[in-house]
Protein backbone atom coordinates (compact mmCIF):
# COMPACT_ATOMS: atom_id res chain seq x y z
CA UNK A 1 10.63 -12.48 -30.33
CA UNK A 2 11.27 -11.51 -26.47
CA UNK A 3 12.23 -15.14 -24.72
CA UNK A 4 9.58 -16.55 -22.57
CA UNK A 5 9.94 -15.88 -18.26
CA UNK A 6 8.96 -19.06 -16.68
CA UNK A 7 8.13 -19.91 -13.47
CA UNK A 8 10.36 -22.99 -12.16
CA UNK A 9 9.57 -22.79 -8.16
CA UNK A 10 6.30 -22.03 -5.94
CA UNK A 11 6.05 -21.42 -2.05
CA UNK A 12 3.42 -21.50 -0.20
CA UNK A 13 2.22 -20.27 2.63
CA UNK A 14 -1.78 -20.56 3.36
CA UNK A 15 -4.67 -20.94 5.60
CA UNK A 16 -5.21 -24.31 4.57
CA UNK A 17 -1.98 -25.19 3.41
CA UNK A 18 1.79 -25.15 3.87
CA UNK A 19 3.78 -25.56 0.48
CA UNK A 20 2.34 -25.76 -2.28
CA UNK A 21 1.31 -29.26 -2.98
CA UNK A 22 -0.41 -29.11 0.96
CA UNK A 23 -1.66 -26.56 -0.37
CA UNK A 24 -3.47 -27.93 -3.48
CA UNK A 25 -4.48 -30.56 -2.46
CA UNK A 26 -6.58 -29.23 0.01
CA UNK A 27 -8.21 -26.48 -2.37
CA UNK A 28 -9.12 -29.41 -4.54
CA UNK A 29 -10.93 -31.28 -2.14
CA UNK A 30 -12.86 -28.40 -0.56
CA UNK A 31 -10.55 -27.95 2.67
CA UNK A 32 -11.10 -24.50 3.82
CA UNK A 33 -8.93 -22.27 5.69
CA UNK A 34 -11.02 -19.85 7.59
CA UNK A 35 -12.30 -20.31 10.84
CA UNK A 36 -12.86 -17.78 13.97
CA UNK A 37 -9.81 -15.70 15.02
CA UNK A 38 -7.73 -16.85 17.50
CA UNK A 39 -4.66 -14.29 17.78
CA UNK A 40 -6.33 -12.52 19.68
CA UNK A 41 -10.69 -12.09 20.93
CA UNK A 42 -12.16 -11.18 18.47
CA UNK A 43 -15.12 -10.77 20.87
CA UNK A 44 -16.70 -6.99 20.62
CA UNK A 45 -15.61 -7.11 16.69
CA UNK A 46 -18.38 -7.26 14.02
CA UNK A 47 -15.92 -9.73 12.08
CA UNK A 48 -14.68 -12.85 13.83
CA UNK A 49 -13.90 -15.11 11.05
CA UNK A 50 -10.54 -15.00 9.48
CA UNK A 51 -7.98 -17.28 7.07
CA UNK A 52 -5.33 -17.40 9.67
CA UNK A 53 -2.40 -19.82 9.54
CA UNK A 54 -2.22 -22.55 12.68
CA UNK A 55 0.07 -24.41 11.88
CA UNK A 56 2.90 -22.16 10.72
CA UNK A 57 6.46 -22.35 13.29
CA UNK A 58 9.05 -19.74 11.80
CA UNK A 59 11.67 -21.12 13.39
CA UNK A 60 11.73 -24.01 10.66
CA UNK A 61 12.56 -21.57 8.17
CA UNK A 62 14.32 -18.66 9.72
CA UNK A 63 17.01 -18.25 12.61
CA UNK A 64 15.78 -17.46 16.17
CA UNK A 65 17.50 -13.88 16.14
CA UNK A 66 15.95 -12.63 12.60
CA UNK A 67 12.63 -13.89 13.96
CA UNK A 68 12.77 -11.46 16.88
CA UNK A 69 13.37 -8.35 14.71
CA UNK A 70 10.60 -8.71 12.14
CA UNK A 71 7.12 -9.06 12.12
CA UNK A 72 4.89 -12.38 10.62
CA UNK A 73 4.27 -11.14 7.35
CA UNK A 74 8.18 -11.18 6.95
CA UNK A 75 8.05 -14.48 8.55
CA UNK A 76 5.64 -15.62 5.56
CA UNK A 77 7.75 -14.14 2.79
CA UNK A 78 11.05 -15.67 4.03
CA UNK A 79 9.51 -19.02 4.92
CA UNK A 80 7.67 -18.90 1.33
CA UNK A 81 10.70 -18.13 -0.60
CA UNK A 82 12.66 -20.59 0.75
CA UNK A 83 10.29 -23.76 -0.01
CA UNK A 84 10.08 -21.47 -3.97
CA UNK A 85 13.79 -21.80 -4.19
CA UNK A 86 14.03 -25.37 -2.68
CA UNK A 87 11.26 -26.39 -5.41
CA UNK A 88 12.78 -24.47 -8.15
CA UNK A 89 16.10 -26.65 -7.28
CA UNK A 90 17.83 -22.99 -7.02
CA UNK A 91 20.79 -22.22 -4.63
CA UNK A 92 21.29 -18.46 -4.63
CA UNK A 93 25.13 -19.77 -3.71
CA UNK A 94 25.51 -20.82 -7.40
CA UNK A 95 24.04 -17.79 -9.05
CA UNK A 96 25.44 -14.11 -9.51
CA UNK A 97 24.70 -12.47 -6.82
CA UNK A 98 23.90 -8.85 -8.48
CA UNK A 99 21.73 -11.55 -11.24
CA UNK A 100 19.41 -12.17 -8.69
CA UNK A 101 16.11 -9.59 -8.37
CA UNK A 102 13.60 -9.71 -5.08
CA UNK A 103 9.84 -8.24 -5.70
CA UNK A 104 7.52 -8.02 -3.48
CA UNK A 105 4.16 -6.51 -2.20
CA UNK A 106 2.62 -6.15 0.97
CA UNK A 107 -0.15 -3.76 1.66
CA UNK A 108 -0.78 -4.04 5.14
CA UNK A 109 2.83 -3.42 6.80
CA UNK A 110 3.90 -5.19 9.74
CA UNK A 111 0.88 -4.49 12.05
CA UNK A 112 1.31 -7.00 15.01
CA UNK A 113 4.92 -6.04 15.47
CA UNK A 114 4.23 -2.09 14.87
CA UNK A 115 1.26 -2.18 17.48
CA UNK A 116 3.35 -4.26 20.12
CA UNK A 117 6.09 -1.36 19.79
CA UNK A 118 3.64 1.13 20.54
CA UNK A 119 2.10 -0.73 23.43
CA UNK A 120 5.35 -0.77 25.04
CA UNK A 121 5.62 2.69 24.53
CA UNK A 122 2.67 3.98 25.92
CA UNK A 123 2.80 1.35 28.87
CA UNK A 124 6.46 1.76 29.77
CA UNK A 125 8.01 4.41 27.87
CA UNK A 126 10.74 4.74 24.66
CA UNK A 127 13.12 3.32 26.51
CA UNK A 128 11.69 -0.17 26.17
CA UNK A 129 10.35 0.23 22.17
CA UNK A 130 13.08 -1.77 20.08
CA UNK A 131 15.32 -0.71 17.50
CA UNK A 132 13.69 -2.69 14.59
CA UNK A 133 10.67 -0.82 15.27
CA UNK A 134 12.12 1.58 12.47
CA UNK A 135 12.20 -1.25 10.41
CA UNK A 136 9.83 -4.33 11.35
CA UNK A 137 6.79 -2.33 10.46
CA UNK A 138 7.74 -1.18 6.64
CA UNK A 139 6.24 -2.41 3.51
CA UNK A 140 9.84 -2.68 2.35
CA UNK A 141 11.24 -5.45 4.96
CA UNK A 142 10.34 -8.33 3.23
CA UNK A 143 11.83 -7.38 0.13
CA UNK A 144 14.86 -6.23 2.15
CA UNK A 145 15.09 -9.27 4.37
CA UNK A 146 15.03 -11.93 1.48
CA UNK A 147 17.76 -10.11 -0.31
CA UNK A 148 20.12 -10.12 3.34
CA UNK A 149 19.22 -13.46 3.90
CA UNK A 150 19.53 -14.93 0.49
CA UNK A 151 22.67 -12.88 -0.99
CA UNK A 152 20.18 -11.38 -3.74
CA UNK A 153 21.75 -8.37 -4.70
CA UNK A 154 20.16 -7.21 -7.85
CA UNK A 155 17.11 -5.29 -8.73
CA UNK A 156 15.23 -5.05 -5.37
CA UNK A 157 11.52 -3.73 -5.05
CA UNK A 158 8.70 -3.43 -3.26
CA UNK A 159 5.04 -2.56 -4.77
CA UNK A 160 2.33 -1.57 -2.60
CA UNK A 161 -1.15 -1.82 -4.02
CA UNK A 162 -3.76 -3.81 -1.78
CA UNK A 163 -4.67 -6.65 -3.52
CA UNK A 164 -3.65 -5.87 -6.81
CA UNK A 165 0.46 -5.90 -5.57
CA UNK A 166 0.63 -9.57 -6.03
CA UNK A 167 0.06 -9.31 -9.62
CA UNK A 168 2.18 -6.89 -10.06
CA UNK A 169 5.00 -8.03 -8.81
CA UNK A 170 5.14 -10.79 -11.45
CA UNK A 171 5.13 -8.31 -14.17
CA UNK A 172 7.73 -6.05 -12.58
CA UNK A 173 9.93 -9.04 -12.23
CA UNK A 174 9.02 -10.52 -15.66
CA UNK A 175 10.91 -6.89 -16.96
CA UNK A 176 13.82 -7.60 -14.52
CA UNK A 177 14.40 -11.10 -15.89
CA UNK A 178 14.23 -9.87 -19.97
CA UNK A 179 16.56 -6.88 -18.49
CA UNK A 180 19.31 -9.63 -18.04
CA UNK A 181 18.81 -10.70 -14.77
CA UNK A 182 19.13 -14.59 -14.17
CA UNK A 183 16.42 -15.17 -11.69
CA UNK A 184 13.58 -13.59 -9.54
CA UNK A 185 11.71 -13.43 -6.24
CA UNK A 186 8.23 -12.48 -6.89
CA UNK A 187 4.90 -12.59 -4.52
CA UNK A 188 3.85 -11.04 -1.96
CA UNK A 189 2.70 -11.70 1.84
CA UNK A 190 -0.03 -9.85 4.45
CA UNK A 191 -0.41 -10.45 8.26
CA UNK A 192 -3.23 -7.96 8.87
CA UNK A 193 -4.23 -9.51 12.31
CA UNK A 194 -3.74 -7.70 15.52
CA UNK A 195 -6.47 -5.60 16.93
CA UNK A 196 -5.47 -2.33 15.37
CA UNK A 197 -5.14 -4.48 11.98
CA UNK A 198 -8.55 -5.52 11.84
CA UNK A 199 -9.83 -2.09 12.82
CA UNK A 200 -7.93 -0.68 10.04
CA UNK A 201 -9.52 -3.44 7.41
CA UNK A 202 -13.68 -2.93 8.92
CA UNK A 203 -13.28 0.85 8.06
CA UNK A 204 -13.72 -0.04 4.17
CA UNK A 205 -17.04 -1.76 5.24
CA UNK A 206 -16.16 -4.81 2.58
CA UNK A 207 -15.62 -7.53 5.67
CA UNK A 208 -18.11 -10.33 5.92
CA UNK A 209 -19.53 -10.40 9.25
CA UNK A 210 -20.68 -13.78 8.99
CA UNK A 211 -19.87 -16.66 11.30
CA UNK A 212 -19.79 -19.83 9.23
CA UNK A 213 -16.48 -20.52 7.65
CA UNK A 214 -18.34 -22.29 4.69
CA UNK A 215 -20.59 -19.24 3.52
CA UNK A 216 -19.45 -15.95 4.98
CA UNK A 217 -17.66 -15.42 1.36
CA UNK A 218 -19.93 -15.51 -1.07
CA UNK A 219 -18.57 -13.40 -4.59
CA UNK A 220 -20.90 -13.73 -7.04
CA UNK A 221 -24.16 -15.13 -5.07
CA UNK A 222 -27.50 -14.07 -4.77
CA UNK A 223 -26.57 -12.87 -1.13
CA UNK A 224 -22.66 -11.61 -0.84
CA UNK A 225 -21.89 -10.45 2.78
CA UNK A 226 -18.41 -9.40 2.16
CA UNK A 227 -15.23 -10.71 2.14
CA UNK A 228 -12.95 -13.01 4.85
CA UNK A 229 -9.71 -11.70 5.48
CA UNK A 230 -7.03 -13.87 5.55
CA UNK A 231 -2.92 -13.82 5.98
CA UNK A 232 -0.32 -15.48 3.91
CA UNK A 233 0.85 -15.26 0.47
CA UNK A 234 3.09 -17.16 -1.62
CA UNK A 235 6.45 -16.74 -4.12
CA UNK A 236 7.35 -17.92 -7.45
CA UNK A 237 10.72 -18.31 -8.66
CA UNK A 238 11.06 -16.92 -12.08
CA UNK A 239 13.51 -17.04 -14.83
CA UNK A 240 14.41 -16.86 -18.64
CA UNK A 241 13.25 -20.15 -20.35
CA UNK A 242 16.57 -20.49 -21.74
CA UNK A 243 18.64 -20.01 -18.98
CA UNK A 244 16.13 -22.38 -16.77
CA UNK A 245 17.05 -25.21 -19.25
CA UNK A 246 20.49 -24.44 -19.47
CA UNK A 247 21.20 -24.89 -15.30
CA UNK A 248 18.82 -28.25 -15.61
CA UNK A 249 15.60 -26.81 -13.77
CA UNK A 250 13.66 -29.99 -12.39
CA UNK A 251 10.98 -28.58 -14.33
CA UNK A 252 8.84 -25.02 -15.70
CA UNK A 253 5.57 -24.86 -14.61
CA UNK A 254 4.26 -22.08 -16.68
CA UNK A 255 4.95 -19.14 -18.81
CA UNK A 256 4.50 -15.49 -17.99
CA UNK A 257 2.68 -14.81 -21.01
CA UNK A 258 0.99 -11.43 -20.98
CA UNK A 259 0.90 -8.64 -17.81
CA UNK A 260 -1.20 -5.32 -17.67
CA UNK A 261 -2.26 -2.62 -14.72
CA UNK A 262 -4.77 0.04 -15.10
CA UNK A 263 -6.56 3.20 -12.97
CA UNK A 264 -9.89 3.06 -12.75
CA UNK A 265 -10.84 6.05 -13.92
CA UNK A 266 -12.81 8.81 -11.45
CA UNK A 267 -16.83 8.24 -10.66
CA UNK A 268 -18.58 9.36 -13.85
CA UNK A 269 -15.64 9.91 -16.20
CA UNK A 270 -17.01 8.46 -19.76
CA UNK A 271 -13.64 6.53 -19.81
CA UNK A 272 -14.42 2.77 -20.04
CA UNK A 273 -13.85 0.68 -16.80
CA UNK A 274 -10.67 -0.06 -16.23
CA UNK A 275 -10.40 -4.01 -15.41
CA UNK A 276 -11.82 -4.74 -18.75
CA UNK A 277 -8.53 -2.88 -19.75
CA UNK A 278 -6.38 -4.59 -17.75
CA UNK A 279 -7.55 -7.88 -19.63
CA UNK A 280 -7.75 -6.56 -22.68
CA UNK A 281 -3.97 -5.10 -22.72
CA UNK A 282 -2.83 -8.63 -20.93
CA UNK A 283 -4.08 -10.56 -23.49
CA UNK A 284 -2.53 -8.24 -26.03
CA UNK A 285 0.71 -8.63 -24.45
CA UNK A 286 0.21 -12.35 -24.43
CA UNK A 287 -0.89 -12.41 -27.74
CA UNK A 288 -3.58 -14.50 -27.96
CA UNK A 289 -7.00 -13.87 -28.24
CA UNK A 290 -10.24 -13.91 -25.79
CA UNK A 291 -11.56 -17.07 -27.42
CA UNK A 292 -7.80 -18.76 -26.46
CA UNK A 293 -8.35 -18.79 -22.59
CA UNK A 294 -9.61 -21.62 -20.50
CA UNK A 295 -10.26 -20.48 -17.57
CA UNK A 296 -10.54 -16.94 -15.15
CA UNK A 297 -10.01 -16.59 -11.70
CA UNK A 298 -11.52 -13.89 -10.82
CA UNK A 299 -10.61 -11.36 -7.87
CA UNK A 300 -14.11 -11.67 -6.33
CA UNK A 301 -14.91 -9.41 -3.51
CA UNK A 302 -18.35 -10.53 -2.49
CA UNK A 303 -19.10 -6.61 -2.85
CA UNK A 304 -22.25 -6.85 -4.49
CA UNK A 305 -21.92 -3.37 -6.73
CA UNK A 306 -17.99 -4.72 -7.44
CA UNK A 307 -18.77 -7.98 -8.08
CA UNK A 308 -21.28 -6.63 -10.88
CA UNK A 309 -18.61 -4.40 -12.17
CA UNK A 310 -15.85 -7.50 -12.44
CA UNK A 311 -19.14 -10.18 -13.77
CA UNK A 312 -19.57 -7.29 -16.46
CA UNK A 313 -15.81 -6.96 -17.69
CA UNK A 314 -15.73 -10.79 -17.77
CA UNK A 315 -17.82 -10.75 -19.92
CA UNK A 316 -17.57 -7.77 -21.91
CA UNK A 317 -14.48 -9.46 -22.89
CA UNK A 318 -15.22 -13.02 -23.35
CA UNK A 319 -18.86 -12.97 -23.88
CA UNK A 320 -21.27 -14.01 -21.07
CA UNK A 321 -20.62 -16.79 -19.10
CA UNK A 322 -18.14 -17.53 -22.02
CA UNK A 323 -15.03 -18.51 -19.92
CA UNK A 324 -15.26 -20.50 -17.10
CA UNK A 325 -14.73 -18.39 -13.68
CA UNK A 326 -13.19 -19.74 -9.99
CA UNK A 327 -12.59 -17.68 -7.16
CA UNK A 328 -10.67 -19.97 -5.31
CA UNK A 329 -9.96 -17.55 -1.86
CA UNK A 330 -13.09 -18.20 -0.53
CA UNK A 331 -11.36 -21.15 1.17
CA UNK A 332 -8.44 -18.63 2.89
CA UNK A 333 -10.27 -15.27 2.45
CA UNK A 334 -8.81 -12.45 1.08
CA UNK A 335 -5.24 -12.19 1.85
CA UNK A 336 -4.27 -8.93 0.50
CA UNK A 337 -1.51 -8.72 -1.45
CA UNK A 338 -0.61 -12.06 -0.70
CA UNK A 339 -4.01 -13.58 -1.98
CA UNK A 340 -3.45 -12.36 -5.53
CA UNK A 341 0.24 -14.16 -5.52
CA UNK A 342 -1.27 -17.41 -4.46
CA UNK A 343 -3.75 -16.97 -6.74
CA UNK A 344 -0.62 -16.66 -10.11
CA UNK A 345 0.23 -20.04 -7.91
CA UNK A 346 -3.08 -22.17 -8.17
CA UNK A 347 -3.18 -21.12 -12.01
CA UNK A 348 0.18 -22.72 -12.51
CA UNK A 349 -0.83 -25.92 -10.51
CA UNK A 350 -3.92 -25.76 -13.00
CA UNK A 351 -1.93 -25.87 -15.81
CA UNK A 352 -0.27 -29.07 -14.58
CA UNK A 353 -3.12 -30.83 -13.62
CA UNK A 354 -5.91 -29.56 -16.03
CA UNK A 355 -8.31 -28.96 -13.47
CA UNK A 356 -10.11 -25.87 -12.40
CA UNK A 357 -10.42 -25.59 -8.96
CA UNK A 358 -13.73 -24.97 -6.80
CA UNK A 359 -15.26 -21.85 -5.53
CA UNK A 360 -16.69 -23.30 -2.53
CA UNK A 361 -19.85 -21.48 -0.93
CA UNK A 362 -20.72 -19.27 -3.66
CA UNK A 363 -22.62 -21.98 -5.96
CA UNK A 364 -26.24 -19.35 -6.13
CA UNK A 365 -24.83 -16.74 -8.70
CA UNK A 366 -26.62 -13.91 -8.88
CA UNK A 367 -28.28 -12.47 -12.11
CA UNK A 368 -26.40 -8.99 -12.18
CA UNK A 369 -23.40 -11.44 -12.64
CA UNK A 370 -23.10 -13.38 -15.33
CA UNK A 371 -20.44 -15.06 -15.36
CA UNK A 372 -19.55 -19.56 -15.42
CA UNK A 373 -18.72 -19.87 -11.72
CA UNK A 374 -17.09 -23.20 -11.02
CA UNK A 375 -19.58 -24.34 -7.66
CA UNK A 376 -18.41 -26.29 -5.63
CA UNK A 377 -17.08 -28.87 -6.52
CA UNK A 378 -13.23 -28.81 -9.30
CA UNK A 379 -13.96 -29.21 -12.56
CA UNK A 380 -12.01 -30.80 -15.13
CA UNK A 381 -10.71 -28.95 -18.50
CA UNK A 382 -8.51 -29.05 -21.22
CA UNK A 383 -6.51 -26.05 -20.21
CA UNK A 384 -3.53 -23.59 -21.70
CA UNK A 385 -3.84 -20.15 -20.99
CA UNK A 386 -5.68 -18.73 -17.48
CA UNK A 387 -5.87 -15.38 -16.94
CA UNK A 388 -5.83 -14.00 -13.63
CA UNK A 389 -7.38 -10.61 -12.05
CA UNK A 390 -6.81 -8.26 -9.25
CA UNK A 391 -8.38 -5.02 -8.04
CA UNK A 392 -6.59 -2.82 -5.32
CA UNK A 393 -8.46 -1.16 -2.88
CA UNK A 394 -8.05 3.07 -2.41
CA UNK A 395 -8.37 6.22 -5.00
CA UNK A 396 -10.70 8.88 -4.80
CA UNK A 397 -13.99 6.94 -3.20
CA UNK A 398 -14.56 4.36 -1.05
CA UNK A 399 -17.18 3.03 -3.76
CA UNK A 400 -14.59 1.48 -6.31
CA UNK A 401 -11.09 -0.14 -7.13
CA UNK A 402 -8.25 1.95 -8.43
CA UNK A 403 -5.92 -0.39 -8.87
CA UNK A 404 -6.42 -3.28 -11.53
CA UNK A 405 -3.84 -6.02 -12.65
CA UNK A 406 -4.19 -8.97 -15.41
CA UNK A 407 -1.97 -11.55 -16.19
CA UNK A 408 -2.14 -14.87 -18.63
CA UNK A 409 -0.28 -17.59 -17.26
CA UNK A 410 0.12 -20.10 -19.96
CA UNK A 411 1.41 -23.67 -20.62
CA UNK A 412 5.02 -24.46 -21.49
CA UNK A 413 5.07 -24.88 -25.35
């Protein structure tokens, strides 16, 4: 039997929360993250509402130089993975160094810091665009940066996948840690939010252009507008169950229990949709059946023909409105590839505290979508496996997901 990957530390970095217990507790109690944008006007924009983070000062987390030559998503992921690795009661100093693995996603790349480089260019000329320009802006950085900064020299890798990268990451690092290696990085940040950012994000026409925090994301109602965008993301320490116990980790919050990604397949190909797939082969992996899970949280675009198509894989797998179903981002909005890894995060804080968090807003489900939306308010349960879903935006059309990622999280046995 392959040994179970556990997750021993969480960081968190979130609209309406810093760590992970800020963090919680204000998802519980209905806090929300999202409010109008404020890095810059957002005046002239058809979306003005965004899950940015206020409160966040890098320079309690990273040195003053480093700061300079990267961009705020790296920010996120270095901040983040140093609150995972304080929680997880990990210093890299007493671990192999080539035993340590960093995996991460980003899909947006460093867009503030890219379009400040090219300002300068066009204003002033090359001479005054930096050197980390070459750099700041990649997907890769903040895989590269947290393996500089932390001494990680293992298995390092970046996934790139909208949305669905978070996910993945978990799985990829899940196979680094039953390949041998002793511990893992895994999650993924986004800082979409500089003018040419937000440009980029309206031209999938998915962006809620409402203007109260409370209701502009709506998955699953009667009247979906759309999606919030939102920045952030989170990590999660992972590591054999065995060797977790062995070094006296404080404590395991959950078990990596099953992992699958799919292609959707093309517009009118008589293959079967391929999130149902994803769930399907997750649950396989886990090895537990449909009837075994407690709870779903869903990725919930507020799409109206994509929230049909996830409503009807829910429950084409676990019957209609069999499972009960949160979509917890509508308090920070959807924060890329960073939204799906806090997502892996609030199902391990369920596990611990048996309680299904809210999906505030979106209470009026709609009848094409039949699925057992927590409302409002948290709602207690007895529960041991979650599963939790992803879709990546891009592929052929601008009418569906290509990229789709399951995974059960499940309680320590």
């Amino acid at each position: 039997m392959t040994a179970p990957v556990v997750a021993t530390g969480l960081g968190v970095v979130a609209p309406n929360g810093l760590g992970a217990e800020a963090f919680w507790e204000n998802v519980l109690a209905g806090k929300t993250g999202i409010d109008r944008i404020s890095r810059f006007d957002p005046a002239g924009y058809d979306v003005t509402l965004a899950g940015e983070i206020k409160d966040f000062d890098a320079s309690d987390y990273i040195p003053g130089a480093l700061i300079a030559r990267t961009d705020r998503m790296t920010h996120f992921a270095l901040a983040a993975t140093e609150m995972a690795l304080a929680d997880a009661c990990a210093r890299p100093a007493d671990f192999p160094e080539y035993e340590m693995a960093v995996v991460t996603a980003n899909s947006a790349g460093g867009t503030e810091f890219g379009q400040r480089e090219l300002e300068k260019l066009q204003m002033h000329g090359p001479q005054h665009v930096g050197a980390y320009m070459s750099i700041a802006w990649f997907y890769a950085a903040n895989t590269g940066q947290i393996s500089i900064k932390q001494k990680m020299r293992g298995p390092c890798v970046m996934i790139s996948a909208e949305q669905a990268g978070g996910l993945d990451t978990i799985g990829h690092a899940r196979r680094i840690i039953r390949g041998g290696a002793l511990l893992a990085v895994s999650g993924g940040t986004d800082a979409p939010f500089s003018p040419a950012g937000l440009i980029a994000q309206m031209t999938t026409r998915r962006l809620s252009t409402g203007t109260d925090p409370l209701t502009a994301y709506r998955p699953f109602s009667t009247h979906p507008g759309g999606y919030v965008p939102g920045e952030g993301g989170a990590m999660i320490i992972l590591e054999d169950a065995a060797n977790a116990r062995e070094r006296g980790a404080r404590q395991a919050y959950g078990v990596i229990a099953g992992y699958a990604a799919t292609f959707d397949p093309p517009p009118g190909s008589p293959r079967p949709p391929g999130l149902r797939r994803a769930i399907e082969l997750a649950l396989q992996d886990a090895g537990i059946a449909a009837a075994d899970v407690d709870a779903v949280l869903a990725d919930g675009h507020a799409v109206p023909e994509l929230d049909r198509r996830e409503a009807e894989a829910i429950a084409a797998v676990f019957g209609p409105l069999g499972v009960p179903v949160s979509v917890p981002k509508t308090l920070n909005g959807r924060m890329y590839s960073g939204g799906s890894s806090l997502d892996a995060v609030t199902a391990l804080l369920m596990l611990r505290d048996q309680v299904i968090p809210p999906t505030v807003g979106s209470s009026d489900v709609s009848a094409e979508c039949p699925v057992d939306l927590v409302g409002d308010q948290a709602r207690a349960a007895r529960i041991r496996h979650v599963v939790v879903l992803s879709r990546g935006y891009g592929g052929l059309s601008r009418d569906y997901s290509c990229f789709n990622t399951a995974v059960v999280i499940s309680a320590v046995s």
